[in-house]
PDB file of N, CA and C in Angstrom:
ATOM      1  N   UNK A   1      11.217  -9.759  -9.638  1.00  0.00           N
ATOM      2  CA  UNK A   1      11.689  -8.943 -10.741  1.00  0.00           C
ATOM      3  C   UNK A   1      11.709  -7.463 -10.353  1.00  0.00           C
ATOM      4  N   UNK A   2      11.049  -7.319  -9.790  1.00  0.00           N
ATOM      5  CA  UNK A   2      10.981  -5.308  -8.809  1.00  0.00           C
ATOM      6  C   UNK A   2      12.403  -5.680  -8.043  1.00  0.00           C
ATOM      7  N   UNK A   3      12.822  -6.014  -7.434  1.00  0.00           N
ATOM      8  CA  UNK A   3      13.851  -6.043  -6.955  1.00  0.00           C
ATOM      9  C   UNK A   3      15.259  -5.811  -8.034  1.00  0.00           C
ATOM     10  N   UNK A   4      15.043  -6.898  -8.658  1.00  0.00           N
ATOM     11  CA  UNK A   4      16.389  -7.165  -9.873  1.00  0.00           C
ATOM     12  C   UNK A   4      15.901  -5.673 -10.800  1.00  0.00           C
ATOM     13  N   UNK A   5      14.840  -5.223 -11.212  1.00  0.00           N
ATOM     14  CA  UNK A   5      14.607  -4.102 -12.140  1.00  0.00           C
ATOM     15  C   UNK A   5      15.460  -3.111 -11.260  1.00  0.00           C
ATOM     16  N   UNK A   6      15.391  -2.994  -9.926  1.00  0.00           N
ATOM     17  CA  UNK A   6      15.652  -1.081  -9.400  1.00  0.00           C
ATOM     18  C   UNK A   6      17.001  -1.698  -8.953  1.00  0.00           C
ATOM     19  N   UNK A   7      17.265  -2.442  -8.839  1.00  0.00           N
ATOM     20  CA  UNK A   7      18.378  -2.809  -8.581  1.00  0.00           C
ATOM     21  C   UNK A   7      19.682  -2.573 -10.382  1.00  0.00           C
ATOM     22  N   UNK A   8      19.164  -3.109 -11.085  1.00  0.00           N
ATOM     23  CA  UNK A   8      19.702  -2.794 -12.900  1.00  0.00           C
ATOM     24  C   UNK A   8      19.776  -1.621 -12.847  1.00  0.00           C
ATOM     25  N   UNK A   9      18.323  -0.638 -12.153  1.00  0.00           N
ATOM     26  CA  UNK A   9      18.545   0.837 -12.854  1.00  0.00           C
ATOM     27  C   UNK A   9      19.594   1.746 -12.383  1.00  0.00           C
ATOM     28  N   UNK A  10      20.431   1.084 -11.197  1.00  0.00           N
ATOM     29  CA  UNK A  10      21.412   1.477 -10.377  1.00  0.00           C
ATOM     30  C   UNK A  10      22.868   1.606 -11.469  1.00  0.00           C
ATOM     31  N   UNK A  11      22.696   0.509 -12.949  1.00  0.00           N
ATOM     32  CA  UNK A  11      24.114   0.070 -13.014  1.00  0.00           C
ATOM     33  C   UNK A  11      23.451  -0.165 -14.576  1.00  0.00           C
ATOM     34  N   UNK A  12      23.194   0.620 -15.376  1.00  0.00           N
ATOM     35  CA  UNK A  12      22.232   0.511 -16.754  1.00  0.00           C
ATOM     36  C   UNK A  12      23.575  -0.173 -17.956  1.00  0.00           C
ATOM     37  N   UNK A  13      24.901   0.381 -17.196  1.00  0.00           N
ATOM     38  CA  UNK A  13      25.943   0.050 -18.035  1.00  0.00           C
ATOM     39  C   UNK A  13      26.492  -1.545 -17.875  1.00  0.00           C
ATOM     40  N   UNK A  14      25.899  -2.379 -17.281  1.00  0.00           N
ATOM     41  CA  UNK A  14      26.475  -3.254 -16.604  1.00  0.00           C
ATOM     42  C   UNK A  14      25.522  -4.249 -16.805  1.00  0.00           C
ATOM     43  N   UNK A  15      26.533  -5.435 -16.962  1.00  0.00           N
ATOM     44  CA  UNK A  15      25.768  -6.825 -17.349  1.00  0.00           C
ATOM     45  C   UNK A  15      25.538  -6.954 -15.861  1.00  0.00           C
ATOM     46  N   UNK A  16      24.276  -7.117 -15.039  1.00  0.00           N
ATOM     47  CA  UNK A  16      23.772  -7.508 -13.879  1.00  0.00           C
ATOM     48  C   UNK A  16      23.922  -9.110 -13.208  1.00  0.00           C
ATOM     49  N   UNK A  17      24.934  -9.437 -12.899  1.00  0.00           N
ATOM     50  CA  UNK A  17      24.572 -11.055 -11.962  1.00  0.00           C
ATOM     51  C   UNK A  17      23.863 -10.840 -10.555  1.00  0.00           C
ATOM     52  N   UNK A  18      22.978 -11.606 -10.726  1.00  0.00           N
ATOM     53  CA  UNK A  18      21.529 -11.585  -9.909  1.00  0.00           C
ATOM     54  C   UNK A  18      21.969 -12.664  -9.030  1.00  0.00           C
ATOM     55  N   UNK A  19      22.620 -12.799  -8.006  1.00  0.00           N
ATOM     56  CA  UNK A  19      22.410 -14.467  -7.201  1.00  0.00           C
ATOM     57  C   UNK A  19      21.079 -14.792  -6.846  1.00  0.00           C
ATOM     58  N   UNK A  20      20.140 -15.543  -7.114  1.00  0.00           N
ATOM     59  CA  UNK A  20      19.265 -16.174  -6.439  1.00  0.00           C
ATOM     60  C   UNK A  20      19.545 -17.535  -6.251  1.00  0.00           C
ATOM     61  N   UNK A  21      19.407 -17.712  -5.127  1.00  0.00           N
ATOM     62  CA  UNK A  21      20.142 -19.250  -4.253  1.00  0.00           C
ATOM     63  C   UNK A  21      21.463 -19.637  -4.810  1.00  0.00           C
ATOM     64  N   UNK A  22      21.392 -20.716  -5.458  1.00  0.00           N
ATOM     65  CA  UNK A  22      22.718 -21.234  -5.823  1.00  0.00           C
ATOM     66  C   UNK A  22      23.265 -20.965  -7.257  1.00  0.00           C
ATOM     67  N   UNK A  23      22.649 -19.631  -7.781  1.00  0.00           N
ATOM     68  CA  UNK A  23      22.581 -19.367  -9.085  1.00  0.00           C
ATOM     69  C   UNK A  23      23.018 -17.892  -9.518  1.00  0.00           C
ATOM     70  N   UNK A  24      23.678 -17.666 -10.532  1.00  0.00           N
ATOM     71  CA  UNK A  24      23.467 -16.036 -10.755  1.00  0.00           C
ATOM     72  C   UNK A  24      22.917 -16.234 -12.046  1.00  0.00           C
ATOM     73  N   UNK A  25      21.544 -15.169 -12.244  1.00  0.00           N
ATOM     74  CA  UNK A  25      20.978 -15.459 -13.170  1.00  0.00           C
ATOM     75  C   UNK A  25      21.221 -14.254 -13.489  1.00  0.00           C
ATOM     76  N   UNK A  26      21.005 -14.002 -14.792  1.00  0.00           N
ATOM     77  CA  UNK A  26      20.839 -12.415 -16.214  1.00  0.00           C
ATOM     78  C   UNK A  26      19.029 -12.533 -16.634  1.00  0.00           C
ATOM     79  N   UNK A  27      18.634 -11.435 -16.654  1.00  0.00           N
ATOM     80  CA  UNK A  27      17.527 -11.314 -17.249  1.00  0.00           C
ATOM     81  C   UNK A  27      17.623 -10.477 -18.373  1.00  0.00           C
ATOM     82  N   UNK A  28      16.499 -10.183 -18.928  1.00  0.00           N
ATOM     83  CA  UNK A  28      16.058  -9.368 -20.215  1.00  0.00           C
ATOM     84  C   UNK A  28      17.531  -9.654 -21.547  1.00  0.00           C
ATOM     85  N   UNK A  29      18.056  -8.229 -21.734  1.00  0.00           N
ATOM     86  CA  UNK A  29      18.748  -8.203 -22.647  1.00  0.00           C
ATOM     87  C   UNK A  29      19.653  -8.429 -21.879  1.00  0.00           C
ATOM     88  N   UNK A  30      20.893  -8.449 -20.950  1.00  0.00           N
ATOM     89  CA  UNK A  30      21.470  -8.909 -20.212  1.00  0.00           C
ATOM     90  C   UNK A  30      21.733 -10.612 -19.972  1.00  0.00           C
ATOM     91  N   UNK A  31      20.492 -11.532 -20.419  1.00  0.00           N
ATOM     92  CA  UNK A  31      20.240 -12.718 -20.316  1.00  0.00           C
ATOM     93  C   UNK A  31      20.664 -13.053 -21.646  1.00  0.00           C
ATOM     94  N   UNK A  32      20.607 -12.238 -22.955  1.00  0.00           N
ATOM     95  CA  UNK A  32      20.727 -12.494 -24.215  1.00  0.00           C
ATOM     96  C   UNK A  32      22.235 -12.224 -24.368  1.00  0.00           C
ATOM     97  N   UNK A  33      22.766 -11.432 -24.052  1.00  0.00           N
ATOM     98  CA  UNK A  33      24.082 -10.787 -24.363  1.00  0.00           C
ATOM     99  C   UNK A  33      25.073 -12.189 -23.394  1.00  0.00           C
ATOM    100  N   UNK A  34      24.641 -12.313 -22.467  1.00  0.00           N
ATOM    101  CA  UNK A  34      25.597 -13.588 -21.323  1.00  0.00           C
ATOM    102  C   UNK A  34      25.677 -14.737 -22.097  1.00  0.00           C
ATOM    103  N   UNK A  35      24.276 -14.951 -22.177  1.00  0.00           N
ATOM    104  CA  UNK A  35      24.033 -16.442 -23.027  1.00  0.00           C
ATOM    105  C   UNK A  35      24.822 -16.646 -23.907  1.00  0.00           C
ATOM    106  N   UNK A  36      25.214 -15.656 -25.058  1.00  0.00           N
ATOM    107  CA  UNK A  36      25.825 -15.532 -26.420  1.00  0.00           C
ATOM    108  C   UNK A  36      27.388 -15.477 -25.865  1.00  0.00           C
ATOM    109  N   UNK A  37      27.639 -14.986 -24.957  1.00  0.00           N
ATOM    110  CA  UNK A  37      29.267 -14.581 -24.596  1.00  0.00           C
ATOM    111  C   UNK A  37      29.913 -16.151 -24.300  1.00  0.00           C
ATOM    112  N   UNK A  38      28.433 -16.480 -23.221  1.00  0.00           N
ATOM    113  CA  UNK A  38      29.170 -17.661 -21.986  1.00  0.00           C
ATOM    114  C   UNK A  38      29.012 -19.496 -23.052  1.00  0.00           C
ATOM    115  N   UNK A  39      28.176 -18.887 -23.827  1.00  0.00           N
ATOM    116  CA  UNK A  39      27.594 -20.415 -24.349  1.00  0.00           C
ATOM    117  C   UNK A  39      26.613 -21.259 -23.285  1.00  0.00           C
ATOM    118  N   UNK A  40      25.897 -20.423 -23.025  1.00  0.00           N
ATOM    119  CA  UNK A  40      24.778 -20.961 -21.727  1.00  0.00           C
ATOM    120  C   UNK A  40      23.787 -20.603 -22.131  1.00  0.00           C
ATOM    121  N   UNK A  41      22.525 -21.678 -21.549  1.00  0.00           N
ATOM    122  CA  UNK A  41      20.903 -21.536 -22.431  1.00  0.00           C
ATOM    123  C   UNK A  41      20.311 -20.444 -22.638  1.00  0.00           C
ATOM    124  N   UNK A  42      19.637 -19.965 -22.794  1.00  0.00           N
ATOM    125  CA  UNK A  42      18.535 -18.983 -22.898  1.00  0.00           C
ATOM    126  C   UNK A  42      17.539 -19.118 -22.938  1.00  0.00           C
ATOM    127  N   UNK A  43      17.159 -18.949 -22.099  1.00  0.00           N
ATOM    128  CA  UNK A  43      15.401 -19.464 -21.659  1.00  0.00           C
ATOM    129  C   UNK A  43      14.545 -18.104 -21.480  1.00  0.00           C
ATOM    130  N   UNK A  44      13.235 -18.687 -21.096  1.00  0.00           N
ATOM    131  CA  UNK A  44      12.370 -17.681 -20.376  1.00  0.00           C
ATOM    132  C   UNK A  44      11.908 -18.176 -19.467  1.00  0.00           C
ATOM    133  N   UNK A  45      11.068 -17.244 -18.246  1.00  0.00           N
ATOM    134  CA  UNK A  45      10.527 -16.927 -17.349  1.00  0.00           C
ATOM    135  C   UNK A  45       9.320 -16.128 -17.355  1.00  0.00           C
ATOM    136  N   UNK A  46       8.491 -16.429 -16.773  1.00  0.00           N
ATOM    137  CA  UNK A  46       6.760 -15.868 -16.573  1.00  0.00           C
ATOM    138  C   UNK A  46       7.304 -14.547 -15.895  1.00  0.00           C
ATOM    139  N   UNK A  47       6.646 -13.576 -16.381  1.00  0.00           N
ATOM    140  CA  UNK A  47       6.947 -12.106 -15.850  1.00  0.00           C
ATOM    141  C   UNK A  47       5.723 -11.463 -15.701  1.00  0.00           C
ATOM    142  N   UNK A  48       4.976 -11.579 -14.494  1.00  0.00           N
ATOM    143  CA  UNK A  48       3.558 -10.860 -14.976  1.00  0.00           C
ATOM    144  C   UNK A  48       2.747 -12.182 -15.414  1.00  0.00           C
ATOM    145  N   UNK A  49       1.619 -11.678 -16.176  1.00  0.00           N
ATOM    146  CA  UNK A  49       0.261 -12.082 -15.965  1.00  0.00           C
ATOM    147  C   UNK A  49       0.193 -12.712 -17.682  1.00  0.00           C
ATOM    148  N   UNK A  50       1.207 -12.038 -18.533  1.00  0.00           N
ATOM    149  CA  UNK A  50       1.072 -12.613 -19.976  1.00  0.00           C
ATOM    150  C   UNK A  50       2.039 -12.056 -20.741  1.00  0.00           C
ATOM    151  N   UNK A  51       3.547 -11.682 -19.773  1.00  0.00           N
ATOM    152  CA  UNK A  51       4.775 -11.668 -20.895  1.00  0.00           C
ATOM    153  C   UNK A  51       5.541 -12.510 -20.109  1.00  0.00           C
ATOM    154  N   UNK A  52       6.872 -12.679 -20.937  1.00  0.00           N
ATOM    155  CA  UNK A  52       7.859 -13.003 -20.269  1.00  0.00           C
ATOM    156  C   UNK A  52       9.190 -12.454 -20.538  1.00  0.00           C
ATOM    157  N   UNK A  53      10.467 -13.273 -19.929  1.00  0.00           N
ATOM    158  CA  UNK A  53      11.440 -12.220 -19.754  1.00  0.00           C
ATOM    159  C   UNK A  53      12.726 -13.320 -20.034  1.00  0.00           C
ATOM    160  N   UNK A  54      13.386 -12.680 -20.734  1.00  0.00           N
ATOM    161  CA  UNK A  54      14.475 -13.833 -21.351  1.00  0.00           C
ATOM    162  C   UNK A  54      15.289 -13.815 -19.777  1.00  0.00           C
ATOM    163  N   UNK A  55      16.093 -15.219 -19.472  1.00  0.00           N
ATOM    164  CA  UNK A  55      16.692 -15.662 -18.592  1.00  0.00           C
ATOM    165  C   UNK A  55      18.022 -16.949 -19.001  1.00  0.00           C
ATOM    166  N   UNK A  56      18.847 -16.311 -18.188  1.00  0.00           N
ATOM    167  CA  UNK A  56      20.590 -17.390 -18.693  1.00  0.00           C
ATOM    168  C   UNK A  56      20.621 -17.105 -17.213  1.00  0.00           C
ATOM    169  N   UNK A  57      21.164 -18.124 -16.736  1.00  0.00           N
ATOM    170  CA  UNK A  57      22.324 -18.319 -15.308  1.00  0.00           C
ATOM    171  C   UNK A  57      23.180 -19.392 -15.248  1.00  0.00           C
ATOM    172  N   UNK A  58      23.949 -19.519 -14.129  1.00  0.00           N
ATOM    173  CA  UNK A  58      24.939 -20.149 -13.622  1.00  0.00           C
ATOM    174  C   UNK A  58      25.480 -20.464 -12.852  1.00  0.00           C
ATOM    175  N   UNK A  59      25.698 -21.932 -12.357  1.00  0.00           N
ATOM    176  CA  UNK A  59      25.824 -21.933 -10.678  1.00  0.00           C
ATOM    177  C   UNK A  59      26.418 -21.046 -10.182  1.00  0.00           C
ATOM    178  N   UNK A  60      26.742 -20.256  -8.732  1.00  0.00           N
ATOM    179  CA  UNK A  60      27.242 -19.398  -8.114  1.00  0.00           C
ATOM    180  C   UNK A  60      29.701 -19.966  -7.876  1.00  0.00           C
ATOM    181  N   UNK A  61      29.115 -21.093  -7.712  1.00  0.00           N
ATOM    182  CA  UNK A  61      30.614 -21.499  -8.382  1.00  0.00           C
ATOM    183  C   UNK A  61      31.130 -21.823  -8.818  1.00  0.00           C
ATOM    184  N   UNK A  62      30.481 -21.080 -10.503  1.00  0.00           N
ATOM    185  CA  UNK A  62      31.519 -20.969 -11.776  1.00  0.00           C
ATOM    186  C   UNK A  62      31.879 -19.539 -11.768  1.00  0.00           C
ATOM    187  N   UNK A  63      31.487 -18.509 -10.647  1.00  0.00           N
ATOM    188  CA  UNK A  63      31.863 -17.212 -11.154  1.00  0.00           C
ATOM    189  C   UNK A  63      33.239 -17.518 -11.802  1.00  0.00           C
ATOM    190  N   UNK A  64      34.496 -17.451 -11.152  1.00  0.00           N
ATOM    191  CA  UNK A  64      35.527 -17.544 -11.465  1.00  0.00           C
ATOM    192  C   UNK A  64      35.861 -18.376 -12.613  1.00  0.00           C
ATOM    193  N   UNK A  65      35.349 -18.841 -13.418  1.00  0.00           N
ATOM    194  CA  UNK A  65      35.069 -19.283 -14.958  1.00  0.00           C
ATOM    195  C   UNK A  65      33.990 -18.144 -15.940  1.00  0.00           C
ATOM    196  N   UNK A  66      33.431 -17.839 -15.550  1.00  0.00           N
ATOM    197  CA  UNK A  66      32.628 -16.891 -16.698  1.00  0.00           C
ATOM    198  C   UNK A  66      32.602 -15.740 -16.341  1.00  0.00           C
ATOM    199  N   UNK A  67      32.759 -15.191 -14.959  1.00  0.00           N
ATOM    200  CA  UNK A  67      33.411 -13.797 -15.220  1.00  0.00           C
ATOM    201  C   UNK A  67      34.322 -13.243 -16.006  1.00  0.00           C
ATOM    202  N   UNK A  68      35.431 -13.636 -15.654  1.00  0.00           N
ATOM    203  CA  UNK A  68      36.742 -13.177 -17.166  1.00  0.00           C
ATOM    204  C   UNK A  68      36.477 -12.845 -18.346  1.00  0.00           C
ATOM    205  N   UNK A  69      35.166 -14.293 -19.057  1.00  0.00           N
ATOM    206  CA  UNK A  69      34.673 -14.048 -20.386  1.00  0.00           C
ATOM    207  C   UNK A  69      33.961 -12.737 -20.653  1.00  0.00           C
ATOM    208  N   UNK A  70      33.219 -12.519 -19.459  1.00  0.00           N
ATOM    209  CA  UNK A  70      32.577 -11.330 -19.852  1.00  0.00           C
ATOM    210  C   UNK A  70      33.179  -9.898 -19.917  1.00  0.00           C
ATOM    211  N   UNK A  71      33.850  -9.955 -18.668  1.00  0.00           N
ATOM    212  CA  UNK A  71      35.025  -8.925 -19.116  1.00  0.00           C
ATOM    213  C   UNK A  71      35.696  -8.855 -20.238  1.00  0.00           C
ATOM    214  N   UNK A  72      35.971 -10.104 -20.858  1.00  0.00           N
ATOM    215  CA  UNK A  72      36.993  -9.942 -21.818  1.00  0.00           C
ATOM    216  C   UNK A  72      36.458  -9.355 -23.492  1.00  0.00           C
ATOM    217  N   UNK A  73      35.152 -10.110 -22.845  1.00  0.00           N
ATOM    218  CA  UNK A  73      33.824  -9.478 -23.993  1.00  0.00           C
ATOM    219  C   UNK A  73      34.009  -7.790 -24.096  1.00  0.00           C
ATOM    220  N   UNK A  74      34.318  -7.075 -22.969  1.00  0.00           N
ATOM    221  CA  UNK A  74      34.020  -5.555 -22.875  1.00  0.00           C
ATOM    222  C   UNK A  74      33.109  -5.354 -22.144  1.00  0.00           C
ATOM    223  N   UNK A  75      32.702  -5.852 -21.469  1.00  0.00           N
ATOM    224  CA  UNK A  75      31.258  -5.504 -20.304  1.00  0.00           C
ATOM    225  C   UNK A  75      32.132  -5.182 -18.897  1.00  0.00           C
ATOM    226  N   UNK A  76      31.098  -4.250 -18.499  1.00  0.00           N
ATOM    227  CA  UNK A  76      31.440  -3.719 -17.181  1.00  0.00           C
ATOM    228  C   UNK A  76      30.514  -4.756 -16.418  1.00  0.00           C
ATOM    229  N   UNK A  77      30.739  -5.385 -15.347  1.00  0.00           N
ATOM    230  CA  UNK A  77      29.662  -6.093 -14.681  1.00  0.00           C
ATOM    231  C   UNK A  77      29.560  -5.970 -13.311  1.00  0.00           C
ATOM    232  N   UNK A  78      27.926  -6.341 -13.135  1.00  0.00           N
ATOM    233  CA  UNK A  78      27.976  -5.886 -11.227  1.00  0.00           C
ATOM    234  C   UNK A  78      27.389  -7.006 -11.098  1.00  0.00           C
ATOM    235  N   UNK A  79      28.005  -7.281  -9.448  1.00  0.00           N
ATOM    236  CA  UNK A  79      27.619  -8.624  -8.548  1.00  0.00           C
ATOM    237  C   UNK A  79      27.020  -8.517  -7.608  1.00  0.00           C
ATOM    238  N   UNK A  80      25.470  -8.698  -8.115  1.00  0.00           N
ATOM    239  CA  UNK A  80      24.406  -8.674  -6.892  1.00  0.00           C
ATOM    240  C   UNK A  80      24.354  -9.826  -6.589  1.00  0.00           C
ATOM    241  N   UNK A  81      24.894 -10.031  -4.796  1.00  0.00           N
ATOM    242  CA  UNK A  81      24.851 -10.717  -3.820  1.00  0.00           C
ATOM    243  C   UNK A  81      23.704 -11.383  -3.118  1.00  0.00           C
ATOM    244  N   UNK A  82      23.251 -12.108  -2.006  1.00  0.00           N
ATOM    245  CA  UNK A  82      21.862 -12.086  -1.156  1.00  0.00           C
ATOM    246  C   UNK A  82      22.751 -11.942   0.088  1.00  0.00           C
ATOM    247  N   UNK A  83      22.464 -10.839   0.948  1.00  0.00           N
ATOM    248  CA  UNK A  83      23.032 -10.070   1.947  1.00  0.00           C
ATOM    249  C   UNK A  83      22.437 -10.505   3.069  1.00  0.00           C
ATOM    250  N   UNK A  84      21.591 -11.416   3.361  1.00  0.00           N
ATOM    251  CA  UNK A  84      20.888 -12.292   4.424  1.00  0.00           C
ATOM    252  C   UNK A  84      20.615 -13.459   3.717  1.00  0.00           C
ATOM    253  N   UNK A  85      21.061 -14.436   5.241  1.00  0.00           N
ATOM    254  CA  UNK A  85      20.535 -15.834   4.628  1.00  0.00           C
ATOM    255  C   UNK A  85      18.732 -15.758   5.004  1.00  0.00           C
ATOM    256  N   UNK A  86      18.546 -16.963   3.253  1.00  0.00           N
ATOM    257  CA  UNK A  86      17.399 -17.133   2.939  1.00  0.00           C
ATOM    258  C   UNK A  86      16.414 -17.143   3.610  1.00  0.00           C
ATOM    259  N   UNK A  87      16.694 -18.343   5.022  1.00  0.00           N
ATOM    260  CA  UNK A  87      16.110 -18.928   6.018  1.00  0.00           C
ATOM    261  C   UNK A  87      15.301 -18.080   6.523  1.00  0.00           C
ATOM    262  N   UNK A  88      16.362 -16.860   6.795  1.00  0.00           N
ATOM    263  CA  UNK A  88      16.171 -16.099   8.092  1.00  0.00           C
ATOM    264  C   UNK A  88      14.865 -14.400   7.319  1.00  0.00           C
ATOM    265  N   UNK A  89      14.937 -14.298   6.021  1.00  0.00           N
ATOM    266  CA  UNK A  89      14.106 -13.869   5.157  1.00  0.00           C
ATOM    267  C   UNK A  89      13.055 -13.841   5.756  1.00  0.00           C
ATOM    268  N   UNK A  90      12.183 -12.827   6.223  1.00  0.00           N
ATOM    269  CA  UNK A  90      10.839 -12.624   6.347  1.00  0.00           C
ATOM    270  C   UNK A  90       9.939 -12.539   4.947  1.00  0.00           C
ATOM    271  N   UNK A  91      10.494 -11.950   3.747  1.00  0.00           N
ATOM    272  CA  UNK A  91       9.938 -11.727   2.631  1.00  0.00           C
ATOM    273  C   UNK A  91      11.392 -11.978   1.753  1.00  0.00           C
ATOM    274  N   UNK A  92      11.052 -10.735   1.012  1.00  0.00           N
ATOM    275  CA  UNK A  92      12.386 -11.277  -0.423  1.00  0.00           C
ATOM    276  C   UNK A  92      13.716 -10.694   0.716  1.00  0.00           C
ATOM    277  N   UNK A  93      14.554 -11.584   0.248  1.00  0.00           N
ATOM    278  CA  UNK A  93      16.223 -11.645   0.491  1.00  0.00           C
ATOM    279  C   UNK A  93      16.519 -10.067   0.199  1.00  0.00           C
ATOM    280  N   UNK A  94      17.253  -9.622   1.538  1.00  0.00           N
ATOM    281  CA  UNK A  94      17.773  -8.613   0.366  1.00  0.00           C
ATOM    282  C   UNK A  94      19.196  -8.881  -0.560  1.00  0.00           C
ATOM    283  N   UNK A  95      19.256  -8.194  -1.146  1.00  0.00           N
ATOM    284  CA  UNK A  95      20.517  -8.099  -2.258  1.00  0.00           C
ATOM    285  C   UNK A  95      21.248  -6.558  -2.594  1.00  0.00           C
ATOM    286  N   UNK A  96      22.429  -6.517  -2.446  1.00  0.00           N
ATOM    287  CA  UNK A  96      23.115  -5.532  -3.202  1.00  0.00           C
ATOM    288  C   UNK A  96      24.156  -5.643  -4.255  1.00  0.00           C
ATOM    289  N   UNK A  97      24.836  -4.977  -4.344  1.00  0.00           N
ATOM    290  CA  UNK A  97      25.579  -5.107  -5.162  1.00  0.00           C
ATOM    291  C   UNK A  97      27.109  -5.268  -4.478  1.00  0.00           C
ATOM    292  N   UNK A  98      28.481  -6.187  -4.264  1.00  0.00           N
ATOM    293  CA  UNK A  98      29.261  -6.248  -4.024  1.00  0.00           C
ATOM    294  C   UNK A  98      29.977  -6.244  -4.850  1.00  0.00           C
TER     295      UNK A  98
END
């Protein structure tokens, strides 16, 4: 989540897609706003030691199905990538934004 947080604060206007593995996930309010657009779950995730953090995703190939929606919603959106394979990861993947 330090990663996906300083990574958001880059793009505050922007619904954030997060790829982790075979997934792009939305967190926080971002996770609430997708969910409601795309018609996809809304869950949570353990964040820390005793909150949590709302979470929606989607396999990595439906972009080209639920991107449009969100655009069409009015959202500006950014596509954070994983810029090294997993494997080869000493620690967290990095990610940017493409």
């Amino acid at each position: 989540m330090k990663q996906y947080n300083s990574i958001k604060a880059k793009y505050p206007d922007a619904l954030l897609l997060f790829r982790v593995g075979d997934f792009y996930e939305t967190f926080g309010e971002d996770a609430t706003k997708a969910a409601g657009i795309l018609g996809i779950v809304l869950t949570k995730r353990r964040n820390g030691a005793a909150s949590y953090v709302n979470l929606a995703g989607f396999p990595h190939h439906s972009l080209d199905t639920y991107l449009p929606k969100l655009v069409k919603a009015g959202y500006r959106v950014a596509i954070c990538d994983q810029l090294e394979d997993p494997k080869l990861a000493k620690k967290i993947v990095k990610r940017g934004v493409t």
